[in-house]
C-alpha atoms as a PDB file:
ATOM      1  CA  UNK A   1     112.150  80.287 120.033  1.00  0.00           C
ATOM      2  CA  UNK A   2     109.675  81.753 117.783  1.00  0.00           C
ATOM      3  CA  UNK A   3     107.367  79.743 115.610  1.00  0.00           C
ATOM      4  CA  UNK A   4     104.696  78.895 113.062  1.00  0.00           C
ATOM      5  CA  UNK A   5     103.289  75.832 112.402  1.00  0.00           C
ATOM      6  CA  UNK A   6     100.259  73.854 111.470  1.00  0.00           C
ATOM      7  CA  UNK A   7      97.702  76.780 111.420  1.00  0.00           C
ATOM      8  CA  UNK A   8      98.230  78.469 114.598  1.00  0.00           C
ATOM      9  CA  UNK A   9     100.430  81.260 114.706  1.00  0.00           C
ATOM     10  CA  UNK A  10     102.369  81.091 117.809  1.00  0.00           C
ATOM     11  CA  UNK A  11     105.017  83.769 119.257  1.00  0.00           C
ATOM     12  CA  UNK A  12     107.409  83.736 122.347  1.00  0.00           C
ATOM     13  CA  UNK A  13     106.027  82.984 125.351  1.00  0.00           C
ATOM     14  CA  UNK A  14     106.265  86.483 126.360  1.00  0.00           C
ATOM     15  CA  UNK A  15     104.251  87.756 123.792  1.00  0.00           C
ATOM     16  CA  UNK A  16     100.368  87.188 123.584  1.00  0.00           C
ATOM     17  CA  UNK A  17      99.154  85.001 121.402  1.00  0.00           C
ATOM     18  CA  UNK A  18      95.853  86.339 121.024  1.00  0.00           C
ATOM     19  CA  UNK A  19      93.820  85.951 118.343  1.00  0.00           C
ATOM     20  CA  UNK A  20      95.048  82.784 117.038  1.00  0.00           C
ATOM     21  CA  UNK A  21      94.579  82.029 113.333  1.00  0.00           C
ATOM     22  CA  UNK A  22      93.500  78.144 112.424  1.00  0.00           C
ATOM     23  CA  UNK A  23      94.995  78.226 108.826  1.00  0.00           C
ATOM     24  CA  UNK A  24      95.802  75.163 106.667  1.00  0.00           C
ATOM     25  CA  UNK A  25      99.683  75.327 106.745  1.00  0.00           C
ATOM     26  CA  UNK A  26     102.870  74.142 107.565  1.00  0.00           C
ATOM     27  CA  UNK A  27     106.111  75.937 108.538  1.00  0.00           C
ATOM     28  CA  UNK A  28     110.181  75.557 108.168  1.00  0.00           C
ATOM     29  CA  UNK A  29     111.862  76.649 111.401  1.00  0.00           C
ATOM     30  CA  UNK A  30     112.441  79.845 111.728  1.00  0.00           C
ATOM     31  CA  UNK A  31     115.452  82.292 110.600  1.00  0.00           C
ATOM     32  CA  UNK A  32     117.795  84.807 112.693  1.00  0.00           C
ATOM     33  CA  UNK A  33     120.189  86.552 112.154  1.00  0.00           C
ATOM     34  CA  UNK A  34     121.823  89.519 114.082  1.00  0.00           C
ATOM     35  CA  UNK A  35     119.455  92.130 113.186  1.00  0.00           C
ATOM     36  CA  UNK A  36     116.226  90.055 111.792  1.00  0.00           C
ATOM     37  CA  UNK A  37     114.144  87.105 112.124  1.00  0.00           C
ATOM     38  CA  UNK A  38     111.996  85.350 109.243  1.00  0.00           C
ATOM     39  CA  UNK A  39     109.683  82.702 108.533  1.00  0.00           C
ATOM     40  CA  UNK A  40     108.401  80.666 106.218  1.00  0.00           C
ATOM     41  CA  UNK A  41     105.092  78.849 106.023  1.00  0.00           C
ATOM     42  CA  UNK A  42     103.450  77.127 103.144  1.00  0.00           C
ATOM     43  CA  UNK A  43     100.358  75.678 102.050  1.00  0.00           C
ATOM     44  CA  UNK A  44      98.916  72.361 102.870  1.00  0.00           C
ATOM     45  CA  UNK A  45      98.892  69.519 100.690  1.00  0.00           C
ATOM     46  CA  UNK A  46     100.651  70.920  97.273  1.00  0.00           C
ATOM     47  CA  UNK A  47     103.718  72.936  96.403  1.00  0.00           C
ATOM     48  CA  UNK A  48     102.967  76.734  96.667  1.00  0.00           C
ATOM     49  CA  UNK A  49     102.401  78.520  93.464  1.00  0.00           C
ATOM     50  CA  UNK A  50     105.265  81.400  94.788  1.00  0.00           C
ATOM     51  CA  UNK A  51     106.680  82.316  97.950  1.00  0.00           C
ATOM     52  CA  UNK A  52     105.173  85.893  98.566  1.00  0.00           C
ATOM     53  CA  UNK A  53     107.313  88.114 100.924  1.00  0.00           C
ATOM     54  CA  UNK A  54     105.424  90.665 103.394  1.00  0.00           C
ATOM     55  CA  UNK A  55     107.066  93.343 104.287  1.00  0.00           C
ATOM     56  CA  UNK A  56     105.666  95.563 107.437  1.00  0.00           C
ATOM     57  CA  UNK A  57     105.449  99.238 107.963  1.00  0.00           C
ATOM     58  CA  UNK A  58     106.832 101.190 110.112  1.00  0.00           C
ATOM     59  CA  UNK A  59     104.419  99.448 112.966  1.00  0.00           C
ATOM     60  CA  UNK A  60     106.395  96.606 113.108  1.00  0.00           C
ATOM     61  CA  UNK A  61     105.535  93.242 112.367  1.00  0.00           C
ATOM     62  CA  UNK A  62     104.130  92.518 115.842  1.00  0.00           C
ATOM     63  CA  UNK A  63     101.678  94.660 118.294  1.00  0.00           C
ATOM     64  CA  UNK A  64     102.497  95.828 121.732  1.00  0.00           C
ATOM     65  CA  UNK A  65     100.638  92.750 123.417  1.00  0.00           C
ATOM     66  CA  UNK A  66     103.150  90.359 120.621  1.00  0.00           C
ATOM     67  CA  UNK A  67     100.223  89.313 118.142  1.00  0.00           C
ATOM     68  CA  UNK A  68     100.827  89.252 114.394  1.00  0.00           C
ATOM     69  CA  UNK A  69      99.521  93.459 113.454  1.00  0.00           C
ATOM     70  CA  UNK A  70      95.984  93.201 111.874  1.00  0.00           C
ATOM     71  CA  UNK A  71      97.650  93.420 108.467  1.00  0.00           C
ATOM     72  CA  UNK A  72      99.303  90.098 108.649  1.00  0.00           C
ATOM     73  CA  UNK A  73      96.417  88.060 110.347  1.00  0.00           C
ATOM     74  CA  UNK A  74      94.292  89.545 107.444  1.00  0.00           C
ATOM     75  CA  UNK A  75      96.920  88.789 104.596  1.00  0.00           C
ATOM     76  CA  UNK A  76      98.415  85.455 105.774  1.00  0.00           C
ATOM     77  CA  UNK A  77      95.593  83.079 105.392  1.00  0.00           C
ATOM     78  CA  UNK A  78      94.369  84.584 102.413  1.00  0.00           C
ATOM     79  CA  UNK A  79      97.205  83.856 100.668  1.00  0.00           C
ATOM     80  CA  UNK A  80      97.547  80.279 102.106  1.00  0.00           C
ATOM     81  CA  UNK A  81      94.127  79.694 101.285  1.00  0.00           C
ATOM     82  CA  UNK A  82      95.022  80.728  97.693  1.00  0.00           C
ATOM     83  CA  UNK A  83      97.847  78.379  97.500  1.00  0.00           C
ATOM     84  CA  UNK A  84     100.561  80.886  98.457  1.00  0.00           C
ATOM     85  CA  UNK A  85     103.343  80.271 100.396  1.00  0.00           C
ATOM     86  CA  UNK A  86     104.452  83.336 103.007  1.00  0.00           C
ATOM     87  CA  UNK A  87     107.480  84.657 103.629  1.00  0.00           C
ATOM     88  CA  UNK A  88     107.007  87.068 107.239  1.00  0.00           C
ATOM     89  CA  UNK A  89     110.061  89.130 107.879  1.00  0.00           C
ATOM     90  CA  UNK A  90     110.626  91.148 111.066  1.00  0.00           C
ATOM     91  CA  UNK A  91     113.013  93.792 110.815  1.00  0.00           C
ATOM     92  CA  UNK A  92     112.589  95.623 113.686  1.00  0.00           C
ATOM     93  CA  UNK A  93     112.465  93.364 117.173  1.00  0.00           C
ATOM     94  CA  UNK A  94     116.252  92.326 117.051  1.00  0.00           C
ATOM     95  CA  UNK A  95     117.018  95.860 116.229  1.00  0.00           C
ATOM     96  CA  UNK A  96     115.944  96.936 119.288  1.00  0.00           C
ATOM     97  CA  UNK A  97     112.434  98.767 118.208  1.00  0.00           C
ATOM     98  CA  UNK A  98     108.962  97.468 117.803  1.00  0.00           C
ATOM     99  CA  UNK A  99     108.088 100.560 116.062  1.00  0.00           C
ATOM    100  CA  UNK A 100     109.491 103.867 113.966  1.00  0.00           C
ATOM    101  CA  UNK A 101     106.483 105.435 113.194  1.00  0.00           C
ATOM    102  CA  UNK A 102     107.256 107.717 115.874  1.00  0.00           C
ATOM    103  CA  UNK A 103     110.663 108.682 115.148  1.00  0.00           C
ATOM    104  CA  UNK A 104     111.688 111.404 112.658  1.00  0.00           C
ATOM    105  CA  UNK A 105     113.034 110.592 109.690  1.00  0.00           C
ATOM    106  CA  UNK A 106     116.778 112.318 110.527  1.00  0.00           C
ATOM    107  CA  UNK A 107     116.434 109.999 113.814  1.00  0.00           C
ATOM    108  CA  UNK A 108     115.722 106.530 112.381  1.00  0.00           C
ATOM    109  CA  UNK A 109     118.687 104.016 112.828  1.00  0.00           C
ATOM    110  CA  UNK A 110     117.173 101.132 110.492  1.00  0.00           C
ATOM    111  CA  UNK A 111     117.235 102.432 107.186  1.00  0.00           C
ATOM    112  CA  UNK A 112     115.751 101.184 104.000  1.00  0.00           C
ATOM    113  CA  UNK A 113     118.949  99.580 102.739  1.00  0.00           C
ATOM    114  CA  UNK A 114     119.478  97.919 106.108  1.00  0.00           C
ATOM    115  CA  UNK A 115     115.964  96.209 105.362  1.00  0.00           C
ATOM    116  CA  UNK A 116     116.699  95.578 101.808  1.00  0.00           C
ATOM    117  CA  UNK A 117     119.213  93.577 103.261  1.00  0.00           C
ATOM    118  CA  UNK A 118     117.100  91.469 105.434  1.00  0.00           C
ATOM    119  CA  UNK A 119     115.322  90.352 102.055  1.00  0.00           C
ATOM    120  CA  UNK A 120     118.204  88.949 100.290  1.00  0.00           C
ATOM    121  CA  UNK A 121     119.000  87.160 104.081  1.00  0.00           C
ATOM    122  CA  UNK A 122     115.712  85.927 104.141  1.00  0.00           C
ATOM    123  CA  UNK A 123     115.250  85.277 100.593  1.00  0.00           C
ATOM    124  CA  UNK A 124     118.955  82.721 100.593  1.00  0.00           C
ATOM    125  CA  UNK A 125     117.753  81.024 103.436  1.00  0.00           C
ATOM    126  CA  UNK A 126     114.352  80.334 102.054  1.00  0.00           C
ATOM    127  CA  UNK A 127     115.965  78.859  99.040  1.00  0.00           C
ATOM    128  CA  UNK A 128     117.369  75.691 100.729  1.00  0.00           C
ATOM    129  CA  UNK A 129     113.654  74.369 101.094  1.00  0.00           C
ATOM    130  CA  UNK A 130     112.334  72.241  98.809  1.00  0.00           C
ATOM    131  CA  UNK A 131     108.680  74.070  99.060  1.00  0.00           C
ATOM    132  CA  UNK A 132     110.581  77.384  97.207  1.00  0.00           C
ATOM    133  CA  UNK A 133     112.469  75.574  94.464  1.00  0.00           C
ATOM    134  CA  UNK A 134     111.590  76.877  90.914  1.00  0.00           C
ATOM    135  CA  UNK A 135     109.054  78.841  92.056  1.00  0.00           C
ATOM    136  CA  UNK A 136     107.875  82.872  91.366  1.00  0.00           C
ATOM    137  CA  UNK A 137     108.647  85.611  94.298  1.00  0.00           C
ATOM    138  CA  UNK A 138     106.509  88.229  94.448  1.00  0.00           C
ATOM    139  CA  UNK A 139     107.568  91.414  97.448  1.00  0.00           C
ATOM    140  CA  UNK A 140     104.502  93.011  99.021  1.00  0.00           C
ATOM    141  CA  UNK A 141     105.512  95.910 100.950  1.00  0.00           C
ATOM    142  CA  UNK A 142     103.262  98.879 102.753  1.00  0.00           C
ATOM    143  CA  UNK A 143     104.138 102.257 103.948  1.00  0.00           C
ATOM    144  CA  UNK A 144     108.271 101.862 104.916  1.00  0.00           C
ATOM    145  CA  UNK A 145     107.858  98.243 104.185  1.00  0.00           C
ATOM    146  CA  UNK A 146     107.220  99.515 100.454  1.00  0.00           C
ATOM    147  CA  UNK A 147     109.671 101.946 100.821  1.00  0.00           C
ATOM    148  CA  UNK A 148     112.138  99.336 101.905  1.00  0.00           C
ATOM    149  CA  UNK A 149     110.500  97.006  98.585  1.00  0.00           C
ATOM    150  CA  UNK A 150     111.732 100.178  96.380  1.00  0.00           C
ATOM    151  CA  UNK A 151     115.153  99.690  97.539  1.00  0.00           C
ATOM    152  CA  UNK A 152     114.737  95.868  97.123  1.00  0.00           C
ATOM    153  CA  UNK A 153     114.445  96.753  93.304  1.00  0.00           C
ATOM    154  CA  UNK A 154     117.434  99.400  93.238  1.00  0.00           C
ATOM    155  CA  UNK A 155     119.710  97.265  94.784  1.00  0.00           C
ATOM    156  CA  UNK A 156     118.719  94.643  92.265  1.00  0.00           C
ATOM    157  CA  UNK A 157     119.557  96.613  89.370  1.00  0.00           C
ATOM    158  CA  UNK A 158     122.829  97.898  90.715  1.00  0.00           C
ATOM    159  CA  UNK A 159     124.253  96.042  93.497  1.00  0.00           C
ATOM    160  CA  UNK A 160     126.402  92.771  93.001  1.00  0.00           C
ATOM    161  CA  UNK A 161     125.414  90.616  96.020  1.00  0.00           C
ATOM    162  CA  UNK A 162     121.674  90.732  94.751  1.00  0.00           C
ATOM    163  CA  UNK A 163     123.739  89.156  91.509  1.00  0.00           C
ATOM    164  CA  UNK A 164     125.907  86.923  92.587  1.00  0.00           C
ATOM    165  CA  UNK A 165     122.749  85.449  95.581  1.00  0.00           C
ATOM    166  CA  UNK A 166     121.054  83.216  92.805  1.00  0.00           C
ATOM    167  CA  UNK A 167     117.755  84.614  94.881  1.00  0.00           C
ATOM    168  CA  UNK A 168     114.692  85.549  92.183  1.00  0.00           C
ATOM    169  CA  UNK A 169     111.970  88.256  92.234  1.00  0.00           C
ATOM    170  CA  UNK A 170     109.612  88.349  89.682  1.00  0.00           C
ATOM    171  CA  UNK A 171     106.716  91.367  90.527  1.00  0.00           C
ATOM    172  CA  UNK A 172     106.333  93.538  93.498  1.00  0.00           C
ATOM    173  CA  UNK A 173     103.189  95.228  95.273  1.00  0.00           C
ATOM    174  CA  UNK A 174     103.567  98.835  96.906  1.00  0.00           C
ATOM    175  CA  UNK A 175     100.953 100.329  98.972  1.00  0.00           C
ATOM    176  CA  UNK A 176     101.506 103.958  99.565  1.00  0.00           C
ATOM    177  CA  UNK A 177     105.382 103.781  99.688  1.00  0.00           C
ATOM    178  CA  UNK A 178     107.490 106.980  99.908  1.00  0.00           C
ATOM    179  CA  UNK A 179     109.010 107.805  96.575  1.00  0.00           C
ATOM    180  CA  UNK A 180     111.383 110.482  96.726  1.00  0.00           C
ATOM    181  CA  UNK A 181     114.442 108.241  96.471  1.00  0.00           C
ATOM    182  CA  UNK A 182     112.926 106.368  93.209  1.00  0.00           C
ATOM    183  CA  UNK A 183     112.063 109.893  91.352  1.00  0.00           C
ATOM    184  CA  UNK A 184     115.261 110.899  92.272  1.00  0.00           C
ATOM    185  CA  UNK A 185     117.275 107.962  90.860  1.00  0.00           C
ATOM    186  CA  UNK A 186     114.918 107.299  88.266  1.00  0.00           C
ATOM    187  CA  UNK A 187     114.261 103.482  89.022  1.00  0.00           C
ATOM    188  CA  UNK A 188     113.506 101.646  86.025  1.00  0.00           C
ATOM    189  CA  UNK A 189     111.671  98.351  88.129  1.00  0.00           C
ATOM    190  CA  UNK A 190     113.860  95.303  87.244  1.00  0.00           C
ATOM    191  CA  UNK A 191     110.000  93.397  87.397  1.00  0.00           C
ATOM    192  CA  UNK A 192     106.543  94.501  87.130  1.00  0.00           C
ATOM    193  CA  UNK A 193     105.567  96.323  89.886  1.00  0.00           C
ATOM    194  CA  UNK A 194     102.005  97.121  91.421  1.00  0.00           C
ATOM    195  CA  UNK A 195     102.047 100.816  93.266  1.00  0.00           C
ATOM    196  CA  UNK A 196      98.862 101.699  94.805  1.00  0.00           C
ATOM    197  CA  UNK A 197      98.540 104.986  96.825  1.00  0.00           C
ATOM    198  CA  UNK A 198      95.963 107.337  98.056  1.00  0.00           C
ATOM    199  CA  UNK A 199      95.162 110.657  96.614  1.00  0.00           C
ATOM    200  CA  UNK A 200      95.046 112.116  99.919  1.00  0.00           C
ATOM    201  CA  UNK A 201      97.921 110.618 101.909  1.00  0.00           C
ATOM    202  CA  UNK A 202      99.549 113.219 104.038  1.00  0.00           C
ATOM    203  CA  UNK A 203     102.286 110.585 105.539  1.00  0.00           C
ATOM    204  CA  UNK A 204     103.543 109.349 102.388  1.00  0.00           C
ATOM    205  CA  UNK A 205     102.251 112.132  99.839  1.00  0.00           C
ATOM    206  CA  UNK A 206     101.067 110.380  96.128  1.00  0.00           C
ATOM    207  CA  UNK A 207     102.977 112.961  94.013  1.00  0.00           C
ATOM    208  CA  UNK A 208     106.420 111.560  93.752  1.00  0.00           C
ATOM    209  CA  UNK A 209     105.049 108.278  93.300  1.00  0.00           C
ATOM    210  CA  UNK A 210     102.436 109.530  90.361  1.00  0.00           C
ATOM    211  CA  UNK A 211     105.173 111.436  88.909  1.00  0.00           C
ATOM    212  CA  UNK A 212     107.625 108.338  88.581  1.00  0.00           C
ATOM    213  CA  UNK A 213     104.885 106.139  87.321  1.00  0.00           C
ATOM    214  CA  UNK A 214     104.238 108.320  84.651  1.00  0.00           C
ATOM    215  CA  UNK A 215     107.848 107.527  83.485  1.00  0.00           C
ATOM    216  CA  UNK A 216     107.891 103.692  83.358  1.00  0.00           C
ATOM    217  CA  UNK A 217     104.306 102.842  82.380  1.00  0.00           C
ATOM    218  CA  UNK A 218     105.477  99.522  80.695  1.00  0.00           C
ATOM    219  CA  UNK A 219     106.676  98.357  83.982  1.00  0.00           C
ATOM    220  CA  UNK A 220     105.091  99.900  87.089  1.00  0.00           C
ATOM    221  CA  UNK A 221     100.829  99.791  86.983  1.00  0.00           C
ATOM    222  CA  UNK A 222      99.700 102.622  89.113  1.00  0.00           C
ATOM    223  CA  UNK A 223      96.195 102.801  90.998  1.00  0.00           C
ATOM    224  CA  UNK A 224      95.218 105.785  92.730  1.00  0.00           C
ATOM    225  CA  UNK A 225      92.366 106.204  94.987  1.00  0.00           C
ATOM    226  CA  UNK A 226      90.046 109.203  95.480  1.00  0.00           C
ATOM    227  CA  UNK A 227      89.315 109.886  98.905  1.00  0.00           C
ATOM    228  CA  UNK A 228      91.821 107.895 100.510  1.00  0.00           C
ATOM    229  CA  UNK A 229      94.428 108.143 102.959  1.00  0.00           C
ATOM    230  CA  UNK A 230      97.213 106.792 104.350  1.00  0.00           C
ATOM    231  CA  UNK A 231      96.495 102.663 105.534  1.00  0.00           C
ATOM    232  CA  UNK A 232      93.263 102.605 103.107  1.00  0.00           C
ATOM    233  CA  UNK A 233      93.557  99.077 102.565  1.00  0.00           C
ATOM    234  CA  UNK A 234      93.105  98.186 106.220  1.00  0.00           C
ATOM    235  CA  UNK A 235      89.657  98.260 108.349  1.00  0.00           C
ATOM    236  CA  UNK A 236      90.676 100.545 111.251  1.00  0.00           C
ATOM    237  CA  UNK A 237      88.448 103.874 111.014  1.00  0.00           C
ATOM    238  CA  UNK A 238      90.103 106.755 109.741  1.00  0.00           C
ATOM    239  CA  UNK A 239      91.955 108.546 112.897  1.00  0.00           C
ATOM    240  CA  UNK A 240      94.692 111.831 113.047  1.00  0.00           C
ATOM    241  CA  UNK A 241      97.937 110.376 114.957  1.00  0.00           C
ATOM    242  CA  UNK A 242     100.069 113.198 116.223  1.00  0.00           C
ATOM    243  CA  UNK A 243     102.396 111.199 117.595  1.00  0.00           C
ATOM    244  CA  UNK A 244     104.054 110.735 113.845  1.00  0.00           C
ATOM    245  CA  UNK A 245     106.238 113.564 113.364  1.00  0.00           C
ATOM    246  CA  UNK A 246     107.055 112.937 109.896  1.00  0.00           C
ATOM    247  CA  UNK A 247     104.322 113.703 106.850  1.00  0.00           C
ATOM    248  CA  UNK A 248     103.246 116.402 104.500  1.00  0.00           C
ATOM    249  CA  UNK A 249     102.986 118.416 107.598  1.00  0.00           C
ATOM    250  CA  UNK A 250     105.446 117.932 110.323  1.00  0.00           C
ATOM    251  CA  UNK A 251     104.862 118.277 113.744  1.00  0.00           C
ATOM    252  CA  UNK A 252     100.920 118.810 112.684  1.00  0.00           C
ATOM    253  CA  UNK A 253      99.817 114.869 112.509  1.00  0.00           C
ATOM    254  CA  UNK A 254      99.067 112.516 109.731  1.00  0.00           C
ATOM    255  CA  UNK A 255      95.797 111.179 108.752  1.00  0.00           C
ATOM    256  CA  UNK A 256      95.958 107.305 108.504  1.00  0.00           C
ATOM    257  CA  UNK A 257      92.856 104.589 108.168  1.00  0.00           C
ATOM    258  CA  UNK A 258      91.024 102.278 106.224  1.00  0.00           C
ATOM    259  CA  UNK A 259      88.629 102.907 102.935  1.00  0.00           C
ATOM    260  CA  UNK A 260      86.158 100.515 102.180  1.00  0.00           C
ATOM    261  CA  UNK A 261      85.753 100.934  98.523  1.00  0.00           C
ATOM    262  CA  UNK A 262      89.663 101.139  98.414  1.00  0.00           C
ATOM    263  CA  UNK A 263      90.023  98.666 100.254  1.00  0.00           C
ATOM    264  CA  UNK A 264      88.413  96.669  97.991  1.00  0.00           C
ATOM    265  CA  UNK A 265      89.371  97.777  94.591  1.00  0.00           C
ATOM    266  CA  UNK A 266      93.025  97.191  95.588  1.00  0.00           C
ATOM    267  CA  UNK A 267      92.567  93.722  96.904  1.00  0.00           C
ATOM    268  CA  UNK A 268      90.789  92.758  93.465  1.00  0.00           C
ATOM    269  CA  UNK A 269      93.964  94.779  92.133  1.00  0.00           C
ATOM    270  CA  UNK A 270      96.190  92.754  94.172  1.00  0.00           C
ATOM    271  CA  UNK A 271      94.531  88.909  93.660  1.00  0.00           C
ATOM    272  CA  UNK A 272      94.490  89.844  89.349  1.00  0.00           C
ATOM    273  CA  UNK A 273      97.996  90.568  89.287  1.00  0.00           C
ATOM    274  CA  UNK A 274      98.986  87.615  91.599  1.00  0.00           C
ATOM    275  CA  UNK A 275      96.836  85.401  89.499  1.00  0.00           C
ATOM    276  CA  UNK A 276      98.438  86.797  86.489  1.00  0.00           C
ATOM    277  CA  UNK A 277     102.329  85.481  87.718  1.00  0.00           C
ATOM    278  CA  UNK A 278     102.418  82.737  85.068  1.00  0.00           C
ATOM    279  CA  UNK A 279     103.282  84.927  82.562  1.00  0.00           C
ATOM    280  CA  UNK A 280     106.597  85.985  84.175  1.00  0.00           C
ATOM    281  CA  UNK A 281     107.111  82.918  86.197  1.00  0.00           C
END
């Protein structure tokens, strides 16, 4: 069975393990359902000051070898180390898939709603620790993983079992999520909500997203970055994959990589508003 505990990150024994990460933490057991698998891990030595939920792209949560993707062995101890707890949910492995990226849209069995889902799982189960009682839950989502964050919110404002759960959010951060369903319904974000995007993103194209910003100012804070491209917060140089079919463009590739100066406006971006949680906590 899958695990995390005290600072190193472990996986089945048929995935790698490889590169470790010594962090100062400890971890509940682990959650499963049918369809997804979560878990929790907290800081060291005081209660967290919110449970922060990370929710993968299309990627998957894990690599081909089984390691944590770059994303989350760059995220997860910075936000222990900031006195975070970290909630890791994998939609994907006990779906079947370790990845989506490269199937069309019209093809794509695990939907956004089917991941919304595996929030509110993960979110009820994480509420019988004593580490999560009373305190702030902040989503951060990229790429589907922010699309699937967008539907988070929608289903809060509309759907019952979100109601009736008891489970809390109180702000969300989306890095370059697709928008089209949100300008089309008109979301009004139940909580404040962080939306960073890249002014040249040919995967999940800015536009809807600036255009639905522009409605709800008071609740969504919108950061767009000039010269940047799909994955700008990461470090991995800046590469055409034409294996994603999907896009601006399909069937011509999608431009996807990291931006330094992106990269680090948005982390300031994303530390202030985290910092900031006391004032809806």
């Amino acid at each position: 069975m899958a695990s995390l505990w005290s600072g190193l990150v472990s996986v089945e024994s048929s995935m790698a393990v490889e590169p470790s990460m010594q962090i100062s933490a400890t971890s509940t057991a682990d959650y499963q359902s049918h369809s997804t698998r979560a878990w929790a891990v907290y800081p060291k030595g005081s209660p967290p000051r919110a449970l922060v939920v990370l929710l993968h792209g299309c990627g998957g949560l894990f690599t081909k070898s089984g390691s944590l993707q770059a994303r989350f062995r760059d995220y997860l101890p910075a936000l222990l180390d900031r006195g975070f707890g970290v909630l890791l949910i994998d939609s994907f492995t006990l779906r079947g898939r370790r990845e989506i990226c490269t199937q069309r849209y019209s093809e794509r069995q695990i939907k956004s709603a089917d991941r919304a889902n595996d929030v509110l799982e993960a979110l009820t189960w994480s509420r019988g620790f004593d580490q999560t009682q009373g305190v702030p839950v902040v989503l951060i989502g990229w790429s589907n993983g922010a699309t699937s964050l967008l539907e988070v919110l929608h289903q809060v404002t509309v759907h019952s079992a979100w109601a009736g759960s008891g489970v809390r959010i109180d702000r969300a951060i989306a890095f370059y999520p697709g928008c089209n369903a949100v300008l089309k319904r008109d979301l009004v974000p139940p909580v404040p909500l962080l939306l960073m995007t890249g002014q040249l993103d040919n995967w999940t194209p800015e536009a809807p997203c600036r255009q639905w910003a522009r409605r709800h100012p008071a609740v969504v804070e919108h950061l767009s970055f000039e010269g940047a491209y799909h994955g700008f917060d990461g470090t991995s140089p800046l590469r055409r994959r034409l294996d994603v079919p999907n896009g601006a463009n399909p069937g011509q590739g999608v431009w996807v990589g990291g931006h330094p100066q992106a990269r680090e406006s948005a982390r300031r971006a994303l530390w202030r508003f985290l910092e900031d949680l006391r004032s809806v906590s």
